[in-house]
Protein backbone atom coordinates (compact mmCIF):
# COMPACT_ATOMS: atom_id res chain seq x y z
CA UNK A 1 -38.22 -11.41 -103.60
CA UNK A 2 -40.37 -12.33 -101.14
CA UNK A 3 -43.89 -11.84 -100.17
CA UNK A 4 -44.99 -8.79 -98.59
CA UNK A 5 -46.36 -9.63 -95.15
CA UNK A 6 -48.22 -7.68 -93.19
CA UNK A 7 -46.94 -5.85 -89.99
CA UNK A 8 -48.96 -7.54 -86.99
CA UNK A 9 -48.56 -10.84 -88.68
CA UNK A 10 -44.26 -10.08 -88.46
CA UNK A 11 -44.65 -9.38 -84.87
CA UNK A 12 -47.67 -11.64 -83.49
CA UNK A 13 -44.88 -13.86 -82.35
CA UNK A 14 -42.62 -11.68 -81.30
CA UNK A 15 -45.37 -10.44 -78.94
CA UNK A 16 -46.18 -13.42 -77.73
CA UNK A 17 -43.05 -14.16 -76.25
CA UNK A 18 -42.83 -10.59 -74.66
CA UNK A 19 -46.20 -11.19 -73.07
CA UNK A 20 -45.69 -14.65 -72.46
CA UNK A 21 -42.68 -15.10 -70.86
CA UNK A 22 -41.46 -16.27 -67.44
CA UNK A 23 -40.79 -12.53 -66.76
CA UNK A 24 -44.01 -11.19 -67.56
CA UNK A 25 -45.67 -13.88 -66.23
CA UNK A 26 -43.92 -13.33 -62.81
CA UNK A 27 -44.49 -10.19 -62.58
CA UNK A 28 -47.98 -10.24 -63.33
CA UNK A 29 -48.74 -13.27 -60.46
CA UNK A 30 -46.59 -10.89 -58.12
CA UNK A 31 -48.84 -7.33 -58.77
CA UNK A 32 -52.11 -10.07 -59.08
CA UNK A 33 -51.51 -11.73 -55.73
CA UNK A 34 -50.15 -8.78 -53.12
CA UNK A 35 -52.86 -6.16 -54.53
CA UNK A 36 -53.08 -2.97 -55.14
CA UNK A 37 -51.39 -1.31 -51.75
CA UNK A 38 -48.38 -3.75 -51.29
CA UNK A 39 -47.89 -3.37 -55.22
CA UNK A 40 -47.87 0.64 -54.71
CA UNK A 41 -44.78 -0.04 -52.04
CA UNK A 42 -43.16 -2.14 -54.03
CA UNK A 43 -41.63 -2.93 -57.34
CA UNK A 44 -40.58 -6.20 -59.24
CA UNK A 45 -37.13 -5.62 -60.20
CA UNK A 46 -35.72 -8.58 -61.71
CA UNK A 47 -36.36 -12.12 -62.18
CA UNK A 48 -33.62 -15.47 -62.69
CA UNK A 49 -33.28 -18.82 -62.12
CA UNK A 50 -36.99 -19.05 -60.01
CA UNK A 51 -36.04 -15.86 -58.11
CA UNK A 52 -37.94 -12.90 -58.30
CA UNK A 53 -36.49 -9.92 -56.69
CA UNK A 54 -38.39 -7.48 -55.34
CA UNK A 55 -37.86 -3.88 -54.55
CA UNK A 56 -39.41 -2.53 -51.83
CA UNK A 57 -39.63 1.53 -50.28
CA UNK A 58 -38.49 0.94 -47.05
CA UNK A 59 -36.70 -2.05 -45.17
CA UNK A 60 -40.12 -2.42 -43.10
CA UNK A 61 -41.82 -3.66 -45.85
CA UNK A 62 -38.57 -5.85 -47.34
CA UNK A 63 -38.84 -7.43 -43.57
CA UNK A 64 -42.42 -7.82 -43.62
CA UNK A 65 -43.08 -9.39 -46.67
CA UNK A 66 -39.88 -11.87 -46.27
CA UNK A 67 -41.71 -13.09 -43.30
CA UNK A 68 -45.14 -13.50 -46.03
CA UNK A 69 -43.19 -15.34 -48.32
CA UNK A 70 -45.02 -18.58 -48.24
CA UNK A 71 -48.32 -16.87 -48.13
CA UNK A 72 -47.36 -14.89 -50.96
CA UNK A 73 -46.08 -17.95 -52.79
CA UNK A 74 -49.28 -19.83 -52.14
CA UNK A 75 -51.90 -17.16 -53.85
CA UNK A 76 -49.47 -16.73 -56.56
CA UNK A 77 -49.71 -20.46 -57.51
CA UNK A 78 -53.47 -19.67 -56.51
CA UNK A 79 -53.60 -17.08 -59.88
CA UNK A 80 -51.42 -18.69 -61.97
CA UNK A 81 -50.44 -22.33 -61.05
CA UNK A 82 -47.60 -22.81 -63.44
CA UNK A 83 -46.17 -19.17 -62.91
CA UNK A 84 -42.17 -19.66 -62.55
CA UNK A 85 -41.35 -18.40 -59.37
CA UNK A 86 -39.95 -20.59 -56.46
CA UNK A 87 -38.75 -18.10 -54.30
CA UNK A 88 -38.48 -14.47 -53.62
CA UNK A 89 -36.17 -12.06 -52.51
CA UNK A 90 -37.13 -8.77 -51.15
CA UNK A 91 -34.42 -5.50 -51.17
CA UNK A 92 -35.05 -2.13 -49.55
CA UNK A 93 -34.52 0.43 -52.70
CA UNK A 94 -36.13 3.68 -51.15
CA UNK A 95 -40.04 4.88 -52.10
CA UNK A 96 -41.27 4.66 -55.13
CA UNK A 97 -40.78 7.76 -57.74
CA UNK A 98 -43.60 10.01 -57.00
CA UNK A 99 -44.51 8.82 -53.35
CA UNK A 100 -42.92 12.21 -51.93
CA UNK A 101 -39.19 12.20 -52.38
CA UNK A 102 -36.43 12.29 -54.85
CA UNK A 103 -35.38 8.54 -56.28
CA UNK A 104 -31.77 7.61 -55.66
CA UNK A 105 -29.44 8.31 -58.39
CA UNK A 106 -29.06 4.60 -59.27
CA UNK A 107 -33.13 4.73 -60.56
CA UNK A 108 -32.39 7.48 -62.66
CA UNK A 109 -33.51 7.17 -66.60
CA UNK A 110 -29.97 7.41 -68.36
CA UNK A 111 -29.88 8.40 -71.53
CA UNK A 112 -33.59 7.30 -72.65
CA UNK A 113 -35.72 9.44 -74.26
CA UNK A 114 -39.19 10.02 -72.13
CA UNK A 115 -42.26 9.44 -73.62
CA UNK A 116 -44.90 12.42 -74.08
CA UNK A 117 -47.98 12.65 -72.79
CA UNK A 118 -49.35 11.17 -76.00
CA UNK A 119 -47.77 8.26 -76.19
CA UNK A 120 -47.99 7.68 -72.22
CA UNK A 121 -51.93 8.04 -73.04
CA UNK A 122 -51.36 5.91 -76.36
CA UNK A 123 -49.63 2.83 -73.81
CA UNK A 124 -52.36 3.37 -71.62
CA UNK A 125 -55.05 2.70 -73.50
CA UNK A 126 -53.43 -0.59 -75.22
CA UNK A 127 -52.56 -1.95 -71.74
CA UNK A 128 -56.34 -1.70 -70.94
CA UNK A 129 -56.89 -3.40 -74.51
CA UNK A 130 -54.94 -6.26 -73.72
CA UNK A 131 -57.99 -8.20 -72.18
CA UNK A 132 -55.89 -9.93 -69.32
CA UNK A 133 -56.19 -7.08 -65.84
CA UNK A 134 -53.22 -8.80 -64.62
CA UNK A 135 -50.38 -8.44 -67.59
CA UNK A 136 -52.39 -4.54 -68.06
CA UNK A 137 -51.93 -4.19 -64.56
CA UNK A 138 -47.70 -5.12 -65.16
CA UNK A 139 -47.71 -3.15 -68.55
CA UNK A 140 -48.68 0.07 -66.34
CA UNK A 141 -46.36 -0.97 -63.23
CA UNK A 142 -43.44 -1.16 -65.94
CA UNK A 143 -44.58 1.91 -67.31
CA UNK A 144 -44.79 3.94 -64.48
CA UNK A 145 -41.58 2.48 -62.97
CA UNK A 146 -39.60 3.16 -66.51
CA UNK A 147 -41.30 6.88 -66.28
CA UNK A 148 -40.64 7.71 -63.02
CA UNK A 149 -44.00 8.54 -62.51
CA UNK A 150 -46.91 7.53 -59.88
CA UNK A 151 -49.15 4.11 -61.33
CA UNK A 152 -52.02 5.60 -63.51
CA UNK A 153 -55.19 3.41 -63.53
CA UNK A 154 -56.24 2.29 -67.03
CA UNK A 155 -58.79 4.92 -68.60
């Protein structure tokens, strides 16, 4: 039989890859370069193949920041040099849950249990652990995108 390991030594590489992968890391040079008001208009909703698609609450925005791709690009390699993302795309999806009306039907948690208020606070206060501002800064976007909830700032 073997060895008994311990927990966080199973997992340490597991989490690596969660919080090192292209995924994460494009995400986290996308909320890192727009800041903190184009981030609360939009959402990363998927990334393949170099692209990273990007939700946005209104088509304004979409058109806007299509038109700021390169610039956006450019302080994204800026942040992170060898993040993976060549281009991005840029959908209108409708505001962001919380910003003052009802998500569409299509954004709606199905079948997923919500977290409680402890273990929102629990996730929280880890993400603000994690001692990089940009992947705690993704770990709360994802959070308060999978929660349907407005972005909390770490505590």
């Amino acid at each position: 039989m073997p060895e008994p390991r311990r927990l966080g030594d199973v997992l340490a590489g597991t989490l690596k890859g969660v919080t090192s992968g292209d995924q994460a890391r494009a995400y986290s040079a996308w909320l890192r370069a727009v800041g903190p008001e184009v981030a609360a208009a939009t959402r990363p909703r998927r990334f393949a193949r170099g692209q990273l698609t990007v939700g946005c609450e209104s088509s304004v925005w979409a058109n806007e920041l299509t038109y700021l791709t390169a610039i956006i690009l450019e302080k994204m390699a800026v942040i992170d040099p060898d993040h993976p993302v060549k281009r991005l795309r840029f959908e209108a999806v409708g505001p962001s849950p919380g910003q003052g009306s009802e998500a569409p039907a299509s954004n709606l948690q199905r079948g997923r249990r919500k977290l409680t208020d402890t273990e929102l606070d629990e996730a929280l206060r880890r993400a603000a652990e994690l001692g990089d501002e940009g992947l705690g800064a993704a770990v709360r976007a994802a959070l308060a995108a999978a929660l349907e909830r407005p972005r909390e700032e770490s505590p």
